[in-house]
PDB file of N, CA and C in Angstrom:
ATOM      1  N   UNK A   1     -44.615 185.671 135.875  1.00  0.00           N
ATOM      2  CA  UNK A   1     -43.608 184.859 136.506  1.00  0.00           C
ATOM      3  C   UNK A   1     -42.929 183.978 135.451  1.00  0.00           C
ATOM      4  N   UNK A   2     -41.660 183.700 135.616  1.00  0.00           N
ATOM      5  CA  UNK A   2     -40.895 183.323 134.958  1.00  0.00           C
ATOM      6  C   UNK A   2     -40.648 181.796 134.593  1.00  0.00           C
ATOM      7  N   UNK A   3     -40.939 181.248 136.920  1.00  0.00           N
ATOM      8  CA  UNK A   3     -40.930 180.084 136.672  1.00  0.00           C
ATOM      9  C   UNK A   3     -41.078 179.117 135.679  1.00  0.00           C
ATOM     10  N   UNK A   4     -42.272 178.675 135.457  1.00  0.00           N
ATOM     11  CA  UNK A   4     -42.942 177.539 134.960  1.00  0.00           C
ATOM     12  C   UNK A   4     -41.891 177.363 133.482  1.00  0.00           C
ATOM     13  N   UNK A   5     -41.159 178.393 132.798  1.00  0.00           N
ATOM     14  CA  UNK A   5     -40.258 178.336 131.356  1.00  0.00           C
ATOM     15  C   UNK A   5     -39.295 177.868 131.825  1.00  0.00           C
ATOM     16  N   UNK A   6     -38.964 178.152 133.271  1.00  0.00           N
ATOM     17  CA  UNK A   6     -37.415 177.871 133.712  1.00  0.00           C
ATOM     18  C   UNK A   6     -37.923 176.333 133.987  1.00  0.00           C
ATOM     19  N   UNK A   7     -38.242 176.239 135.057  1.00  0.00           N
ATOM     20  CA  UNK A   7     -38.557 174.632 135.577  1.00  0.00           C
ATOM     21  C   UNK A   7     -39.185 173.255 134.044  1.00  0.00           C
ATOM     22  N   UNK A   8     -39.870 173.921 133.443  1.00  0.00           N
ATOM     23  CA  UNK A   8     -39.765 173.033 131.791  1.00  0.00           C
ATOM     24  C   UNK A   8     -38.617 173.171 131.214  1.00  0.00           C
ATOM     25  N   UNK A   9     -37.784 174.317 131.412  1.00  0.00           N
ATOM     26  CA  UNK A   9     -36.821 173.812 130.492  1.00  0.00           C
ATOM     27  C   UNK A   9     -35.401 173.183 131.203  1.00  0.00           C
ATOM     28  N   UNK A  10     -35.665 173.362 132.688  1.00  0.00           N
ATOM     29  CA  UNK A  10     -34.530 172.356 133.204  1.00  0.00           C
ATOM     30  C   UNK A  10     -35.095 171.199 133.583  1.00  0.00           C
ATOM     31  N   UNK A  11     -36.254 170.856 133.479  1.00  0.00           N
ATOM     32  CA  UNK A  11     -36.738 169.224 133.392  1.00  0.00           C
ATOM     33  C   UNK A  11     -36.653 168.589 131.759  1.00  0.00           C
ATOM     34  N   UNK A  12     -36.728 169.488 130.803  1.00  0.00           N
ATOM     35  CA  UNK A  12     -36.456 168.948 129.400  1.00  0.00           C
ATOM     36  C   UNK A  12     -35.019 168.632 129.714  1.00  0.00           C
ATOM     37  N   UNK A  13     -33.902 169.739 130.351  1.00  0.00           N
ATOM     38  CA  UNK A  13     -32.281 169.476 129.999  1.00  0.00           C
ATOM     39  C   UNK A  13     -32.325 168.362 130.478  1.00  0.00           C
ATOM     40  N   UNK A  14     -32.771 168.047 131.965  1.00  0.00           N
ATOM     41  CA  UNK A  14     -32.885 166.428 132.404  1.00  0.00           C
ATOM     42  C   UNK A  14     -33.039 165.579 131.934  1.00  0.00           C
ATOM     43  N   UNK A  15     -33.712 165.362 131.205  1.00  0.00           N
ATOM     44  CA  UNK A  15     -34.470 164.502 130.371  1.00  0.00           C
ATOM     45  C   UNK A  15     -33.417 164.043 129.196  1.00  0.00           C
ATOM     46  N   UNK A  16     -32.991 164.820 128.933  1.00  0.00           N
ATOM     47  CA  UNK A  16     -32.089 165.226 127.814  1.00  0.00           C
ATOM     48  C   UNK A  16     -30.922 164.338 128.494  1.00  0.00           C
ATOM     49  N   UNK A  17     -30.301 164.956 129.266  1.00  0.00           N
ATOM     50  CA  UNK A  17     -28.941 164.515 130.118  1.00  0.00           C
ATOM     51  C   UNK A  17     -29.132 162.915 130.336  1.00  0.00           C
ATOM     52  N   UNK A  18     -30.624 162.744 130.717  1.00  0.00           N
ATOM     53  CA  UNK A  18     -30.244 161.076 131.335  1.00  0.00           C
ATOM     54  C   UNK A  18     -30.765 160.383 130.428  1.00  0.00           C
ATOM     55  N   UNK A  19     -30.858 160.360 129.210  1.00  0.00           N
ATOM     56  CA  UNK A  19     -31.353 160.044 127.904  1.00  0.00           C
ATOM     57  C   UNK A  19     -29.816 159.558 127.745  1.00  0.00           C
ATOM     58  N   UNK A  20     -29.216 160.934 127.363  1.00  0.00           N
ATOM     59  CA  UNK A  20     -27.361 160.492 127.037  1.00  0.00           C
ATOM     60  C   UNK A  20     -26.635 159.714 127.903  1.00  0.00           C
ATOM     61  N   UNK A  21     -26.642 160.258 129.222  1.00  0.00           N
ATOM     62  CA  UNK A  21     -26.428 159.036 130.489  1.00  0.00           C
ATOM     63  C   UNK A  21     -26.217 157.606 129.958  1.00  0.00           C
ATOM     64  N   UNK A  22     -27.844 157.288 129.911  1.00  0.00           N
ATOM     65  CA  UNK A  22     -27.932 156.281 129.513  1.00  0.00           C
ATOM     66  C   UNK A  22     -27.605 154.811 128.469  1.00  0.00           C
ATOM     67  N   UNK A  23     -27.779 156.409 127.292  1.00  0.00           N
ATOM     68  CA  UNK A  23     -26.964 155.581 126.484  1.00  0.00           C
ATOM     69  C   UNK A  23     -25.177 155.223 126.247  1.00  0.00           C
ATOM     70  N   UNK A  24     -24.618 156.139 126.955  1.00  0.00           N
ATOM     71  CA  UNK A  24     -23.339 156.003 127.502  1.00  0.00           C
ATOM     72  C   UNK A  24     -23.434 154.694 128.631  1.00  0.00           C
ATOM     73  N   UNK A  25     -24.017 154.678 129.153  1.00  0.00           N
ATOM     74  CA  UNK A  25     -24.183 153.091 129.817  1.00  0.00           C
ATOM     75  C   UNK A  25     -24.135 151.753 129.252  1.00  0.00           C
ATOM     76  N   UNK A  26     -25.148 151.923 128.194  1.00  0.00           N
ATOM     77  CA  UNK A  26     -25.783 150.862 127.515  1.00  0.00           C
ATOM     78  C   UNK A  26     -24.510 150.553 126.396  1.00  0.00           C
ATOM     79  N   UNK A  27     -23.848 151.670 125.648  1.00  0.00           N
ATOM     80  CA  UNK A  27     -22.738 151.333 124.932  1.00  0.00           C
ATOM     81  C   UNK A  27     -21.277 151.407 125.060  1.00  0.00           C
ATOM     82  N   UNK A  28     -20.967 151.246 126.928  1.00  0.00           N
ATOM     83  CA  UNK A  28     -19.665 150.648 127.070  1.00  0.00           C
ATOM     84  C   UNK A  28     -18.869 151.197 128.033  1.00  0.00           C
ATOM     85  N   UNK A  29     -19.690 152.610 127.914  1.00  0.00           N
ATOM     86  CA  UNK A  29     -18.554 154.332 127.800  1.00  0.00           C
ATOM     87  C   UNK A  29     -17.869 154.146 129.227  1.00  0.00           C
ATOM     88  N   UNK A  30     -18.433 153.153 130.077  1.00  0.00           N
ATOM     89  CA  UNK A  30     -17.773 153.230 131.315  1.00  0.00           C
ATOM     90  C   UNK A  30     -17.031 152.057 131.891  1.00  0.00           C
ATOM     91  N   UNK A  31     -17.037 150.851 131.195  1.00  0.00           N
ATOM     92  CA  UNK A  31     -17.009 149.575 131.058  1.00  0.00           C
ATOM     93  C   UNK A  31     -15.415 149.520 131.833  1.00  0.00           C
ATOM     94  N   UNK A  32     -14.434 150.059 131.690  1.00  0.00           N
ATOM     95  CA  UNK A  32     -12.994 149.887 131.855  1.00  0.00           C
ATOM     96  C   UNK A  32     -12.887 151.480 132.646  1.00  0.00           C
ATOM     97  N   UNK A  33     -12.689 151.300 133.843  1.00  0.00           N
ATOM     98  CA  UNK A  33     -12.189 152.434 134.633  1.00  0.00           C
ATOM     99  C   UNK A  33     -10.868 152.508 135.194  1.00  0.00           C
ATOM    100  N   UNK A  34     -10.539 150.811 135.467  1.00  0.00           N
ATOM    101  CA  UNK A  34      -9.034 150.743 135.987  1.00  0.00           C
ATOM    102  C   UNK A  34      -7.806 151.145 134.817  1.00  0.00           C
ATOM    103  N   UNK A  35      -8.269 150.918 133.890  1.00  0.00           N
ATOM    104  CA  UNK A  35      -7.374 151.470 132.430  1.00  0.00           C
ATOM    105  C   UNK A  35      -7.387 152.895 132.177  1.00  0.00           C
ATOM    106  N   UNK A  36      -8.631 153.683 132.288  1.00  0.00           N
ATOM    107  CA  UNK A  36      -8.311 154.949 132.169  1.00  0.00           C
ATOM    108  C   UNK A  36      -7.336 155.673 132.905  1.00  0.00           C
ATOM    109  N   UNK A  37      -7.133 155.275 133.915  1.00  0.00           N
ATOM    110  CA  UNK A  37      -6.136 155.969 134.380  1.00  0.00           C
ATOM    111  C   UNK A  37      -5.085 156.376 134.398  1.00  0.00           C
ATOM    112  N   UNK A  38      -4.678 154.633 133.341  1.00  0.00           N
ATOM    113  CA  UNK A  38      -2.845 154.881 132.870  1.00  0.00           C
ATOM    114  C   UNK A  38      -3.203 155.492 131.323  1.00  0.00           C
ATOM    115  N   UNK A  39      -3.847 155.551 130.822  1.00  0.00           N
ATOM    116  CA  UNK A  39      -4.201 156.015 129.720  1.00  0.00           C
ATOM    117  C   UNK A  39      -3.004 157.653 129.432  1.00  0.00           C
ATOM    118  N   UNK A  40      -2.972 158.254 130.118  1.00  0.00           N
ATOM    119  CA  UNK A  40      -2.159 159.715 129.608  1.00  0.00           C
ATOM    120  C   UNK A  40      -0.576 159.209 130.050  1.00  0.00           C
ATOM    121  N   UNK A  41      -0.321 157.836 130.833  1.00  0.00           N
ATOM    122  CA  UNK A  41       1.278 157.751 131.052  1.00  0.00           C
ATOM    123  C   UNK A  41       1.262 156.851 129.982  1.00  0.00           C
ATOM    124  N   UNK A  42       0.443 156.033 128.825  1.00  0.00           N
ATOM    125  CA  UNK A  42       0.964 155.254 127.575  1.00  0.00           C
ATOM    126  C   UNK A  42       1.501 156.271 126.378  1.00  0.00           C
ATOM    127  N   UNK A  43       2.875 155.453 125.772  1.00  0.00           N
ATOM    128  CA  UNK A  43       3.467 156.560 125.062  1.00  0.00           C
ATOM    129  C   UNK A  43       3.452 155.836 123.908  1.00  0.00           C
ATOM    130  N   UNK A  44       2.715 154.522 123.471  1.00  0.00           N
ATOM    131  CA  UNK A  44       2.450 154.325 122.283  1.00  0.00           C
ATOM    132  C   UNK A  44       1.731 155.086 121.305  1.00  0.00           C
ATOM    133  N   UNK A  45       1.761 155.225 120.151  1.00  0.00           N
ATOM    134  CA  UNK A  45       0.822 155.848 119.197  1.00  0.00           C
ATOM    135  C   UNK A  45      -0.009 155.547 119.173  1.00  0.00           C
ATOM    136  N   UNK A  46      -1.673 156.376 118.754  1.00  0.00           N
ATOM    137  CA  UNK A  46      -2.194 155.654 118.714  1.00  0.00           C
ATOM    138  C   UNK A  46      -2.550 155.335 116.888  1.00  0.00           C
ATOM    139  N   UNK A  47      -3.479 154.088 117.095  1.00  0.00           N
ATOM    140  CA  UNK A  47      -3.289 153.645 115.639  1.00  0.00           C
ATOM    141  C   UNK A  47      -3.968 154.270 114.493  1.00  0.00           C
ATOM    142  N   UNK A  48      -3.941 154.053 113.387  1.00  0.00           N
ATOM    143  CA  UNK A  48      -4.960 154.981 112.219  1.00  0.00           C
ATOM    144  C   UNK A  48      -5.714 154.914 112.511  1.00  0.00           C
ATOM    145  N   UNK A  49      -6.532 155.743 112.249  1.00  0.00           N
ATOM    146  CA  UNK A  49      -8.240 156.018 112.134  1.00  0.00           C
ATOM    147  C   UNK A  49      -8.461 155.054 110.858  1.00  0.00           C
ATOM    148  N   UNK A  50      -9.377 154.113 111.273  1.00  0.00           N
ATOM    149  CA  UNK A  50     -10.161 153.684 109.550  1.00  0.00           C
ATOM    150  C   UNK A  50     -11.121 154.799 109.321  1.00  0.00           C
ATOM    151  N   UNK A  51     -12.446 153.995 108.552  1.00  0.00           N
ATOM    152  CA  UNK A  51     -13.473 154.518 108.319  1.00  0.00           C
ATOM    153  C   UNK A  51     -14.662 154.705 109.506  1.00  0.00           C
ATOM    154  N   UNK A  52     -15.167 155.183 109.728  1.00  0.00           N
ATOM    155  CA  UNK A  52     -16.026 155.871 110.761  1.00  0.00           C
ATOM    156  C   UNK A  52     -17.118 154.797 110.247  1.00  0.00           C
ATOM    157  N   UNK A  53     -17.799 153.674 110.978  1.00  0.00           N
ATOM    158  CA  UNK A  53     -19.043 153.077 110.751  1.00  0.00           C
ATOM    159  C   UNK A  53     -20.155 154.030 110.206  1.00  0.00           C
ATOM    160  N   UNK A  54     -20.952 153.642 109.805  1.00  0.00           N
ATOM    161  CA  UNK A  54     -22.505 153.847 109.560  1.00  0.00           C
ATOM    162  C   UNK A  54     -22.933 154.831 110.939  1.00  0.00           C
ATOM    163  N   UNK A  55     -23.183 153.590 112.173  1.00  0.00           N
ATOM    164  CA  UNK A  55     -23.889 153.741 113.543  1.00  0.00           C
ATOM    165  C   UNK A  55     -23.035 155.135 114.207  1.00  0.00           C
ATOM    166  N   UNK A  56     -21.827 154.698 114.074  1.00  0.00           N
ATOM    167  CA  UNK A  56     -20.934 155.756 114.656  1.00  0.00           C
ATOM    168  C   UNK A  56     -21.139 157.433 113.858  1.00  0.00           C
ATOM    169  N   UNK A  57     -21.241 157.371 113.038  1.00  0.00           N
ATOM    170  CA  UNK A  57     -21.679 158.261 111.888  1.00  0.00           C
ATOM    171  C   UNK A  57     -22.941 159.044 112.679  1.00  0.00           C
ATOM    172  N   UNK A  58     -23.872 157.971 112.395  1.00  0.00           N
ATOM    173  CA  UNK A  58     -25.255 158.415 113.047  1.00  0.00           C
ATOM    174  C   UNK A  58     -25.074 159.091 114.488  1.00  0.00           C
ATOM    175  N   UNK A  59     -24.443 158.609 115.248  1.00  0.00           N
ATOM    176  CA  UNK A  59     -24.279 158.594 116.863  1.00  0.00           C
ATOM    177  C   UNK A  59     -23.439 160.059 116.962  1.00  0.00           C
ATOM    178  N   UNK A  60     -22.902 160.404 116.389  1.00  0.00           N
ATOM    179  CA  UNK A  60     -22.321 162.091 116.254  1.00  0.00           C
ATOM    180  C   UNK A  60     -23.346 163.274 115.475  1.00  0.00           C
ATOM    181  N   UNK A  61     -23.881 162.502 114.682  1.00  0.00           N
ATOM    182  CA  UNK A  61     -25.068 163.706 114.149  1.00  0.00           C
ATOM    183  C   UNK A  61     -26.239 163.961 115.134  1.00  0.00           C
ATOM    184  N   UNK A  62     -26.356 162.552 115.880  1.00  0.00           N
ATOM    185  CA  UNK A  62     -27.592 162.425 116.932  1.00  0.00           C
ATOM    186  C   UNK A  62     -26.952 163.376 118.409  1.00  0.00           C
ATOM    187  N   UNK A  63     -25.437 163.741 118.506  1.00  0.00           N
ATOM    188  CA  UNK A  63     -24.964 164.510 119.752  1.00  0.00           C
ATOM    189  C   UNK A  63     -24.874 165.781 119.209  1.00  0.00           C
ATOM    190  N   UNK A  64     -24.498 165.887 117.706  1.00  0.00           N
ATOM    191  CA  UNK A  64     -24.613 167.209 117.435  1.00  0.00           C
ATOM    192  C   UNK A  64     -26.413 168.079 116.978  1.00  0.00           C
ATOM    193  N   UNK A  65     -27.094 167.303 117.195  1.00  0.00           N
ATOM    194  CA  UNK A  65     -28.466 167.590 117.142  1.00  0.00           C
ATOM    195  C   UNK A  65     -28.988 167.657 117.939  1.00  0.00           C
ATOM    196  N   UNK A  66     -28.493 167.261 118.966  1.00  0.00           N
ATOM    197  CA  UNK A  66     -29.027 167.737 120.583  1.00  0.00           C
ATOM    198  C   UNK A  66     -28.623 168.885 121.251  1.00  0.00           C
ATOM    199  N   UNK A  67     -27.193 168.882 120.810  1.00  0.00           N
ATOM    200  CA  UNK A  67     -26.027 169.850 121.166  1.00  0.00           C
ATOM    201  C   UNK A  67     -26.846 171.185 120.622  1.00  0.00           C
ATOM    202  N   UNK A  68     -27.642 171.207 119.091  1.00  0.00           N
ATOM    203  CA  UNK A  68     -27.568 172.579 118.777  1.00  0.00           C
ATOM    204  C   UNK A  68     -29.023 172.598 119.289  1.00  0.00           C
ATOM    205  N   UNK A  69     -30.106 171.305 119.605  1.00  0.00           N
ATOM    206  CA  UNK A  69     -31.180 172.066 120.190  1.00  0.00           C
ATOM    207  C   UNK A  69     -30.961 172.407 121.488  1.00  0.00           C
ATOM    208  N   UNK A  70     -30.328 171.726 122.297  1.00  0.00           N
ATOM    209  CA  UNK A  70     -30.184 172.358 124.153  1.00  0.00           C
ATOM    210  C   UNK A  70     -29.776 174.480 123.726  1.00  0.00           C
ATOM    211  N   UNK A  71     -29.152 174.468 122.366  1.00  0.00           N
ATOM    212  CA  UNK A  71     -28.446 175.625 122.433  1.00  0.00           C
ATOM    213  C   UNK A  71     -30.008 176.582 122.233  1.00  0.00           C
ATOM    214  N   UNK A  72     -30.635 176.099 121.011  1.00  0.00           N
ATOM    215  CA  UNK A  72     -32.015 176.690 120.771  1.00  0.00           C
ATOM    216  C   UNK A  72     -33.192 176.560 121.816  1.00  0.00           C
ATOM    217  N   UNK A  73     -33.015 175.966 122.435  1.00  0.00           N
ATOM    218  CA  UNK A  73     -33.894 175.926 124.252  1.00  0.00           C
ATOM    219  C   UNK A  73     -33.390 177.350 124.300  1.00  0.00           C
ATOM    220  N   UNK A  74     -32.145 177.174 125.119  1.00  0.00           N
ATOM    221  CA  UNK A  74     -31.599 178.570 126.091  1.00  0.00           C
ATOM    222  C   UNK A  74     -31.855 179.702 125.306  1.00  0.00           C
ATOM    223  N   UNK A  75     -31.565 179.584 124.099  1.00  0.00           N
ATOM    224  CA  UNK A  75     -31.999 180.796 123.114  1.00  0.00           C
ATOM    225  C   UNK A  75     -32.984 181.334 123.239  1.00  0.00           C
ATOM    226  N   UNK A  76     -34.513 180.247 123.200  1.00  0.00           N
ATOM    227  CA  UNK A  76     -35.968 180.322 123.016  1.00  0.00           C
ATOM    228  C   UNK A  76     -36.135 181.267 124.373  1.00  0.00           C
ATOM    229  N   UNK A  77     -35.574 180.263 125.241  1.00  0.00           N
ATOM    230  CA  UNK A  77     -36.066 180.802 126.775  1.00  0.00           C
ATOM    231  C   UNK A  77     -35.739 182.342 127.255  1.00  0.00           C
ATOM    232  N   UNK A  78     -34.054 182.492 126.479  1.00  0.00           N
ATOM    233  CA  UNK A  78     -34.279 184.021 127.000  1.00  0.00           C
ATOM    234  C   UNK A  78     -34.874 184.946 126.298  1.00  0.00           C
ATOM    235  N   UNK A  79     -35.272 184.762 124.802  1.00  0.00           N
ATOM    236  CA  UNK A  79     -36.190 185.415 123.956  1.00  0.00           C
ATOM    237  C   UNK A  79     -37.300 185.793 124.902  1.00  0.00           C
ATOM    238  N   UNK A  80     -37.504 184.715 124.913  1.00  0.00           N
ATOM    239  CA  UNK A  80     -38.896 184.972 125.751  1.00  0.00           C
ATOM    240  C   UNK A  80     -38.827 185.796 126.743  1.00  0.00           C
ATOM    241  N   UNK A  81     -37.863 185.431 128.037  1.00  0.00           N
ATOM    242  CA  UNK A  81     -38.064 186.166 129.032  1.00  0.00           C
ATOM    243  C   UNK A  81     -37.719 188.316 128.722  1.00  0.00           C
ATOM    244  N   UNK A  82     -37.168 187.964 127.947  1.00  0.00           N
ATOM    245  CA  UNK A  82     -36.692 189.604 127.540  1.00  0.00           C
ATOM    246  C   UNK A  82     -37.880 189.827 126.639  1.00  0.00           C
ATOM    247  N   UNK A  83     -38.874 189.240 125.871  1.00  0.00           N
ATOM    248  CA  UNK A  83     -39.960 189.743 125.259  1.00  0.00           C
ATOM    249  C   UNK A  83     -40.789 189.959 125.875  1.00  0.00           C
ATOM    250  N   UNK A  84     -41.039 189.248 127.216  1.00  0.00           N
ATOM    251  CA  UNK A  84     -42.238 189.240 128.210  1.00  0.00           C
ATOM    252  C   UNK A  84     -41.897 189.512 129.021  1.00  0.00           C
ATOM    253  N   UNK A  85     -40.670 190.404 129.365  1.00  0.00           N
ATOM    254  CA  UNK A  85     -40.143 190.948 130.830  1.00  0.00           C
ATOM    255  C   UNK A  85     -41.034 191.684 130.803  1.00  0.00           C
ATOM    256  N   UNK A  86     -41.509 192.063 132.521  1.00  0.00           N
ATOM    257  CA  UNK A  86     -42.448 192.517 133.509  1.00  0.00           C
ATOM    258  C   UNK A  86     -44.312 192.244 132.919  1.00  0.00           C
ATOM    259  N   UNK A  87     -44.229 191.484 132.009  1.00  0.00           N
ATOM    260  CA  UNK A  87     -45.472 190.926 131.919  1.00  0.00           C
ATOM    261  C   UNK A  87     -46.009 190.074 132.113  1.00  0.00           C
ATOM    262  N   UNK A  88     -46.947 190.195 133.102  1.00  0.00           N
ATOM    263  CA  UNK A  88     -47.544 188.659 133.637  1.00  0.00           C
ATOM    264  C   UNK A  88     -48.076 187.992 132.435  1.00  0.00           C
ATOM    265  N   UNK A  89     -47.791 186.512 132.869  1.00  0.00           N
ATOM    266  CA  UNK A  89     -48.071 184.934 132.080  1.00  0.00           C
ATOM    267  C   UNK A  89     -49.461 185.005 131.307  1.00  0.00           C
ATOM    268  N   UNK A  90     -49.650 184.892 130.768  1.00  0.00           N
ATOM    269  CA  UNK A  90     -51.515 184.494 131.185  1.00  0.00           C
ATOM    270  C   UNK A  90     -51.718 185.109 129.792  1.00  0.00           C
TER     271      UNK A  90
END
């Protein structure tokens, strides 16, 4: 049976998801909702990019390191299931 790989690995994605959730909470990401909205009718430019912080730096390597393990989960998982198709668990 297949279960028990599937149900660990969509309680890891969970885990995963409200991990990021969270920290999208904690740093702002939702803070201003009445502004997003006019956001695509403003026709100002927007301004230069400076330099990318340190934290901010970190905070994209830490989404792209999740990004490529959620990818190596799904990978692992169907390895598996196509290596161990019709063979019981155990």
């Amino acid at each position: 049976m297949y279960f028990p790989y599937f149900i660990t690995y969509m309680t890891v994605g969970f885990a995963i998801t409200l991990v990021v959730f969270l920290w999208a909470l904690k740093s702002g990401q939702f803070s201003d909702q009445q502004r997003a909205r006019f956001l695509p009718l403003e026709e100002e430019p927007e301004p230069a990019a400076g330099k990318a912080s340190k934290i901010r730096r970190i905070e994209v390597y830490a989404l792209f390191l999740l990004a490529i393990a959620g990818l190596a989960a799904s990978a692992a998982v169907l390895v598996f299931a196509i290596i161990h198709g019709g063979q019981p668990a155990g």
